[in-house]
Protein backbone atom coordinates (compact mmCIF):
# COMPACT_ATOMS: atom_id res chain seq x y z
CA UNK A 1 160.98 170.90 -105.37
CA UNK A 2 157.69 171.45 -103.18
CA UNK A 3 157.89 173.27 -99.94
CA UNK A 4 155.68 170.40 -98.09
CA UNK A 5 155.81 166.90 -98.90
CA UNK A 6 152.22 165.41 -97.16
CA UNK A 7 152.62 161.52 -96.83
CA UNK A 8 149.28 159.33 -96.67
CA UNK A 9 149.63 155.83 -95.79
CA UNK A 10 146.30 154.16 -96.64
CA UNK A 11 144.89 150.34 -95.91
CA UNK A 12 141.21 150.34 -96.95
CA UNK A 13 140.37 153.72 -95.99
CA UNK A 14 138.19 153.73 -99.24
CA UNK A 15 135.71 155.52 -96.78
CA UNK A 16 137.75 158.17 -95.74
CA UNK A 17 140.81 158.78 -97.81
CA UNK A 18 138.61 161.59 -100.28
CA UNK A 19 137.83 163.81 -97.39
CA UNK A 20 141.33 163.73 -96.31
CA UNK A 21 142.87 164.30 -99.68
CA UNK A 22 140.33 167.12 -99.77
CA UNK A 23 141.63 168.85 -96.46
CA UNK A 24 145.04 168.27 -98.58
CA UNK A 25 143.73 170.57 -101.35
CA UNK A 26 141.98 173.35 -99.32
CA UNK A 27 145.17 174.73 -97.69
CA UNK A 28 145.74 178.44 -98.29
CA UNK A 29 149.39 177.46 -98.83
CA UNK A 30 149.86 175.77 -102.58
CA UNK A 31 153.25 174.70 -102.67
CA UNK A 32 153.20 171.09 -101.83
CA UNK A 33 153.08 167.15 -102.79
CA UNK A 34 150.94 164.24 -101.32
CA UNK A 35 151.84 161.23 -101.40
CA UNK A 36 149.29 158.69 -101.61
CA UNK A 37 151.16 155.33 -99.87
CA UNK A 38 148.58 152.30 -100.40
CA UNK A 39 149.84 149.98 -98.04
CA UNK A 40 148.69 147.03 -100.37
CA UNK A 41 144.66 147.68 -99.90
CA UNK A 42 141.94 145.38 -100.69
CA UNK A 43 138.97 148.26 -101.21
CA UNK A 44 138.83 150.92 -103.81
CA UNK A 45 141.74 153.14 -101.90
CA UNK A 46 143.88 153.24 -104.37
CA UNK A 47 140.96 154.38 -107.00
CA UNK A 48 140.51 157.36 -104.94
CA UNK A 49 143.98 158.57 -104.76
CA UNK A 50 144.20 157.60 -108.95
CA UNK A 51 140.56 160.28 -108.71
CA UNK A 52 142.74 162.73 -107.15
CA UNK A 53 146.29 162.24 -108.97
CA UNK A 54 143.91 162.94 -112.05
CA UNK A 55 142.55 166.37 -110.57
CA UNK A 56 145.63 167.91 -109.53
CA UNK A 57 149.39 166.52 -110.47
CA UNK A 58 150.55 167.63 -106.34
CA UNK A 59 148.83 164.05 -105.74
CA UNK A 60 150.81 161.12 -106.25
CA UNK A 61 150.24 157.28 -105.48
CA UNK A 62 152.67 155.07 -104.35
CA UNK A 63 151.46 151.40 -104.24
CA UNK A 64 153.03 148.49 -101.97
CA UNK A 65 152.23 145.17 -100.54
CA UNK A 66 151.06 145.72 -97.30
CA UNK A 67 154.15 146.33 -94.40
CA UNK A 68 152.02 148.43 -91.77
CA UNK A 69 152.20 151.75 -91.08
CA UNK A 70 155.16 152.95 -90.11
CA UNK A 71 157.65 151.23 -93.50
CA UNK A 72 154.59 153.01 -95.42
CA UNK A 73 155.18 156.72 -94.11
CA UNK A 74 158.87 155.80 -94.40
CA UNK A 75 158.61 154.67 -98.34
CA UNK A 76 156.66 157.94 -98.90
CA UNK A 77 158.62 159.73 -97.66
CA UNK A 78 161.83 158.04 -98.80
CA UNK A 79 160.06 159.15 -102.46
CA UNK A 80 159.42 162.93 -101.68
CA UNK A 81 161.24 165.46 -102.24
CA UNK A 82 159.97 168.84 -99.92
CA UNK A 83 161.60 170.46 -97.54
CA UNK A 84 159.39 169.66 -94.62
CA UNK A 85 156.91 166.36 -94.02
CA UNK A 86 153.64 166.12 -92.71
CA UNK A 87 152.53 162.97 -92.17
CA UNK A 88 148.89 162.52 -91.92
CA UNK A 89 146.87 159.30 -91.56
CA UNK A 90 144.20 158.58 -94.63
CA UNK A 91 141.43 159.18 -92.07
CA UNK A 92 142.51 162.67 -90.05
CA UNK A 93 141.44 166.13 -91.90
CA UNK A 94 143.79 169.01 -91.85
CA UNK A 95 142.27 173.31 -91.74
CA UNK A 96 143.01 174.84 -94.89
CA UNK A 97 145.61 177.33 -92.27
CA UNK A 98 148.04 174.98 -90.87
CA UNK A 99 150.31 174.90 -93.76
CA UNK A 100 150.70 178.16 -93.86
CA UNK A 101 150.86 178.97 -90.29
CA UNK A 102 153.08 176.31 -89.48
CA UNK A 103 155.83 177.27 -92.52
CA UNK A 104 155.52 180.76 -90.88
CA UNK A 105 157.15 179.56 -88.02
CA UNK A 106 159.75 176.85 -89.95
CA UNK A 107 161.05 179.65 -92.20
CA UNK A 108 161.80 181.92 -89.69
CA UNK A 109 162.92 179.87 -86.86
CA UNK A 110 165.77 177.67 -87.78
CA UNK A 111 166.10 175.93 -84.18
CA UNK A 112 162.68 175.05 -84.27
CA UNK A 113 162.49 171.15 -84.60
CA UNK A 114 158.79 169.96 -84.50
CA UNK A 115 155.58 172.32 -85.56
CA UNK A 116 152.09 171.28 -84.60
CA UNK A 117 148.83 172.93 -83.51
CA UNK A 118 145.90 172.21 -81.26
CA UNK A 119 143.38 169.98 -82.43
CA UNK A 120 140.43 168.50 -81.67
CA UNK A 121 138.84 164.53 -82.17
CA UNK A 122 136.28 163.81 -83.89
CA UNK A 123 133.65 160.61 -84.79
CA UNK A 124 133.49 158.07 -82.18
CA UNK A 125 134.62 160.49 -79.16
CA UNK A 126 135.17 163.97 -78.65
CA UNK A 127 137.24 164.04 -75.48
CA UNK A 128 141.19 165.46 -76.16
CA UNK A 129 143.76 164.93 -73.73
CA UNK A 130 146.54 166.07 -75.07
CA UNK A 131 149.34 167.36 -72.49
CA UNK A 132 151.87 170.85 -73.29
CA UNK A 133 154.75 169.87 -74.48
CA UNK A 134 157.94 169.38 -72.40
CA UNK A 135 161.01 166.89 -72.63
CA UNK A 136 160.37 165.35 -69.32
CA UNK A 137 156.35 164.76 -69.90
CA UNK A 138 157.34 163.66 -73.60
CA UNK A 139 159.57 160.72 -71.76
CA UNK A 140 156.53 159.72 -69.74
CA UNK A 141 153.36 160.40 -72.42
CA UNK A 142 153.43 161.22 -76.06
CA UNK A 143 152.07 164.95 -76.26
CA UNK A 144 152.44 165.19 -80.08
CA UNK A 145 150.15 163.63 -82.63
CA UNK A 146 151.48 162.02 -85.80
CA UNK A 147 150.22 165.13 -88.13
CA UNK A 148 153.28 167.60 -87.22
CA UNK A 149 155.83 169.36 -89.40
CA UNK A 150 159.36 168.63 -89.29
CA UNK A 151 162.39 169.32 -91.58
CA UNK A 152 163.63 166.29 -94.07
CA UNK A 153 167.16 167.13 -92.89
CA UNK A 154 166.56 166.25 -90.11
CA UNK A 155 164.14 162.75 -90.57
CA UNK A 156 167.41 161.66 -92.84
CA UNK A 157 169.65 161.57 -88.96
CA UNK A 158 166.75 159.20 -87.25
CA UNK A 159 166.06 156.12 -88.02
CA UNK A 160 162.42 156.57 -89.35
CA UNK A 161 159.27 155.08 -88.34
CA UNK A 162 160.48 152.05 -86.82
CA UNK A 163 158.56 148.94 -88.70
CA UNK A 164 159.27 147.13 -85.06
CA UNK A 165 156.89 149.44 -82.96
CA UNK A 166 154.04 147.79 -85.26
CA UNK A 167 151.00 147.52 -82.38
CA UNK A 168 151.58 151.38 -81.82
CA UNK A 169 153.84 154.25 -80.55
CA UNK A 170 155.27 154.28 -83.87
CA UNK A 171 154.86 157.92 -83.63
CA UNK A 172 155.90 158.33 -79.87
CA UNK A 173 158.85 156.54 -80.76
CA UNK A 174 160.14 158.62 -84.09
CA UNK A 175 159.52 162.04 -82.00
CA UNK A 176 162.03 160.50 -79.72
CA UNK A 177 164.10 159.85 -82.31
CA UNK A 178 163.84 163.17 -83.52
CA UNK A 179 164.56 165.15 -80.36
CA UNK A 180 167.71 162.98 -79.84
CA UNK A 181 169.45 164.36 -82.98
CA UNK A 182 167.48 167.57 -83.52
CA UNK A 183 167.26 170.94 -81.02
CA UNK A 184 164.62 170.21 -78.63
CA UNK A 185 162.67 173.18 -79.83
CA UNK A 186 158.90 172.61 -80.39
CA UNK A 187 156.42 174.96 -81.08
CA UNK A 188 152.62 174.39 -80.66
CA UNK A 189 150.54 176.74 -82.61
CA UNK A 190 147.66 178.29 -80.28
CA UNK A 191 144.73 177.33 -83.18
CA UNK A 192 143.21 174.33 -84.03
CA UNK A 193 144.27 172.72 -87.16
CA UNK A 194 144.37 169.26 -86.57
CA UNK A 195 141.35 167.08 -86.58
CA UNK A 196 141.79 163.54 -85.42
CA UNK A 197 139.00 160.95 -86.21
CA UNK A 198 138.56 158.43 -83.29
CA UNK A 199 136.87 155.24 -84.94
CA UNK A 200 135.36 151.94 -83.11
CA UNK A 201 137.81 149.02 -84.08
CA UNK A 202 140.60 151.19 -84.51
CA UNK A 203 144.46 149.95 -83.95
CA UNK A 204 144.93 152.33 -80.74
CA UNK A 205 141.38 151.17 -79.06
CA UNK A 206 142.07 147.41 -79.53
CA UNK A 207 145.61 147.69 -77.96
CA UNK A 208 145.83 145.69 -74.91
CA UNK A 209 147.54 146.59 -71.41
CA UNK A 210 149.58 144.01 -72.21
CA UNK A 211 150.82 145.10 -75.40
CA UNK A 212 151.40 148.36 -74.10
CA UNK A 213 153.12 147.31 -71.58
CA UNK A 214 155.59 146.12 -73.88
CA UNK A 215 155.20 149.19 -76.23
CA UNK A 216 156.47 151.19 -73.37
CA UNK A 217 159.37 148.73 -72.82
CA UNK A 218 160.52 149.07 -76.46
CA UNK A 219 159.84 152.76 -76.21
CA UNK A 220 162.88 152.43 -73.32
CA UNK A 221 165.07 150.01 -75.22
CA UNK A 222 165.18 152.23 -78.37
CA UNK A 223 165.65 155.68 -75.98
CA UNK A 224 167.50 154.18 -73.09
CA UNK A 225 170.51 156.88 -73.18
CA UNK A 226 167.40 159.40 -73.40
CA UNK A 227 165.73 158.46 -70.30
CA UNK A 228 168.62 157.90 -68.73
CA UNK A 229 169.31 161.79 -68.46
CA UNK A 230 165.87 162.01 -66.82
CA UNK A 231 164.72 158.95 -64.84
CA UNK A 232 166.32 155.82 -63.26
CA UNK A 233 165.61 152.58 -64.37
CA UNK A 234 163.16 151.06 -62.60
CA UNK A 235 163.57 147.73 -63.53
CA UNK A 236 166.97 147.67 -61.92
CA UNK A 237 164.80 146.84 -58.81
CA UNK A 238 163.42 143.85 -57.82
CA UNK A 239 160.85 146.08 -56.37
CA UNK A 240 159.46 146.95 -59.59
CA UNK A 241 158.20 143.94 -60.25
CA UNK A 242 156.02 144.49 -57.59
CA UNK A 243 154.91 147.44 -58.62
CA UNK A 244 153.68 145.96 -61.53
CA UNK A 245 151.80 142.93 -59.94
CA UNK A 246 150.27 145.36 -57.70
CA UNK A 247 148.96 148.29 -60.49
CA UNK A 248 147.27 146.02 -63.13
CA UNK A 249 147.29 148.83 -65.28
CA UNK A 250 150.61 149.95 -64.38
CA UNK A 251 151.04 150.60 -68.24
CA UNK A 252 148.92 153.35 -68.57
CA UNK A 253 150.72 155.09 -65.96
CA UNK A 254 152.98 158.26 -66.99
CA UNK A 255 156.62 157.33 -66.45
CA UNK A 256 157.02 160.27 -64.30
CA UNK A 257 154.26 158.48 -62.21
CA UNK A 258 155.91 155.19 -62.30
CA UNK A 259 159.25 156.90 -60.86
CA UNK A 260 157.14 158.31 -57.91
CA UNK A 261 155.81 155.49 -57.04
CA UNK A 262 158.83 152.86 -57.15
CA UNK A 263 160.97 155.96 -55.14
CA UNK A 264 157.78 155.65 -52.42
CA UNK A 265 158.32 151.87 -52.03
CA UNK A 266 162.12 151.85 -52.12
CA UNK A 267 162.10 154.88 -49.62
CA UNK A 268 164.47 157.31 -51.71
């Protein structure tokens, strides 16, 4: 059994997927598995990953008809067998340290639930907003990207990757799930080790307000006993649907931010 299983869902990142896989095979740390998931691509993906399963036996392909992103890391990693995951999309690049630095804190620290690092974006823009981690900001904005380490034991108590969440928040949304049955204990490692490629045409910059607007409502549907602990419903108020005519964007706002403002109008 590997330490690590890395799961790489893949539509027609032909372009990409070798300089991932190769950020796969530079980490300091050896004892691991990647698992190639070609969600049913129409390029030459699934060539590359074959390039790479031929190099080094650690690779492995898995191929599917296409079911989006979030079935695909679940079927990987439904066919691994490590210890902990790391998901990592077919177009992001790993340092060759965050294995190993990450494990260093996994091994050691059983009440530690989630495992990530700083990072940095790369490609179409370079600005990073990425907030510190706390349960409360979590509820409002996602602060951890999809390329984190968690245990299998405790992926097996959530429900996955939810196939529903398919226009985005997939990730948001399994963290969630995560923190419900899991310690909330979540260490960010100081370094960057994450690289994030930010691409023209990409799902997350062709997401409408609209859409997130209802990303965010199935975000609340799927958590509701979560947010409960930390905000009010909004929605229970007539008022809010005011709130919402009268911020356009009103889905881009933090949820913490949303509260604020609907306590300002109703005058709690």
């Amino acid at each position: 059994m590997p330490k690590v299983s890395v799961i790489v869902p893949c539509y027609n990142m032909e372009k990409y997927l070798g300089e991932t896989l190769e950020s796969v095979l530079a980490q300091t740390f050896g004892d691991w598995e990647c698992i190639v998931v070609d969600d049913g691509s129409s390029d030459s993906s699934a060539s590359v990953a074959e390039g790479f399963c031929g190099r080094d036996p650690r690779f492995r392909l898995l191929r599917r008809r296409n079911g989006g992103v979030a079935s695909a890391r679940n079927d990987g990693i439904a066919a691994s067998s490590g210890e902990y995951i790391l998901p990592l999309d077919a177009d992001d690049l790993i340092l060759p340290q965050y294995m190993a630095k990450a494990l260093e804190i996994l091994d050691n620290e059983r009440d530690v639930t989630v495992v990530y690092s700083g990072a940095r974006r790369f490609g179409a823009s370079r600005s990073w907003d990425l907030p510190e981690f706390s349960m409360e900001t979590m509820l409002g904005r996602n602060c951890i990207y999809v390329s984190a380490f968690f245990r299998r034991r405790d992926y097996d108590l959530t429900p996955g990757f939810r196939p529903s969440m398919k226009d985005g928040y997939e990730d948001w949304d399994f963290w969630l799930s995560l923190l419900e049955v899991a310690p909330v204990r979540v260490v960010k490692l100081p370094e960057v080790c994450f690289l994030y490629r930010t691409r023209r045409g990409s799902r997350n910059a062709a997401v409408s307000d609209e859409k997130l607007s209802e990303l965010r409502r199935l975000l609340w549907e799927n958590h509701r006993e979560l947010y409960s602990k930390y905000f009010f419903d909004p929605r229970e108020s007539v008022e809010y649907k005011r709130l919402e005519r009268q911020y356009s964007k009103a889905a881009r706002y933090p949820l913490w931010q949303l509260r604020t403002l609907v306590k300002k109008m109703l005058g709690r």
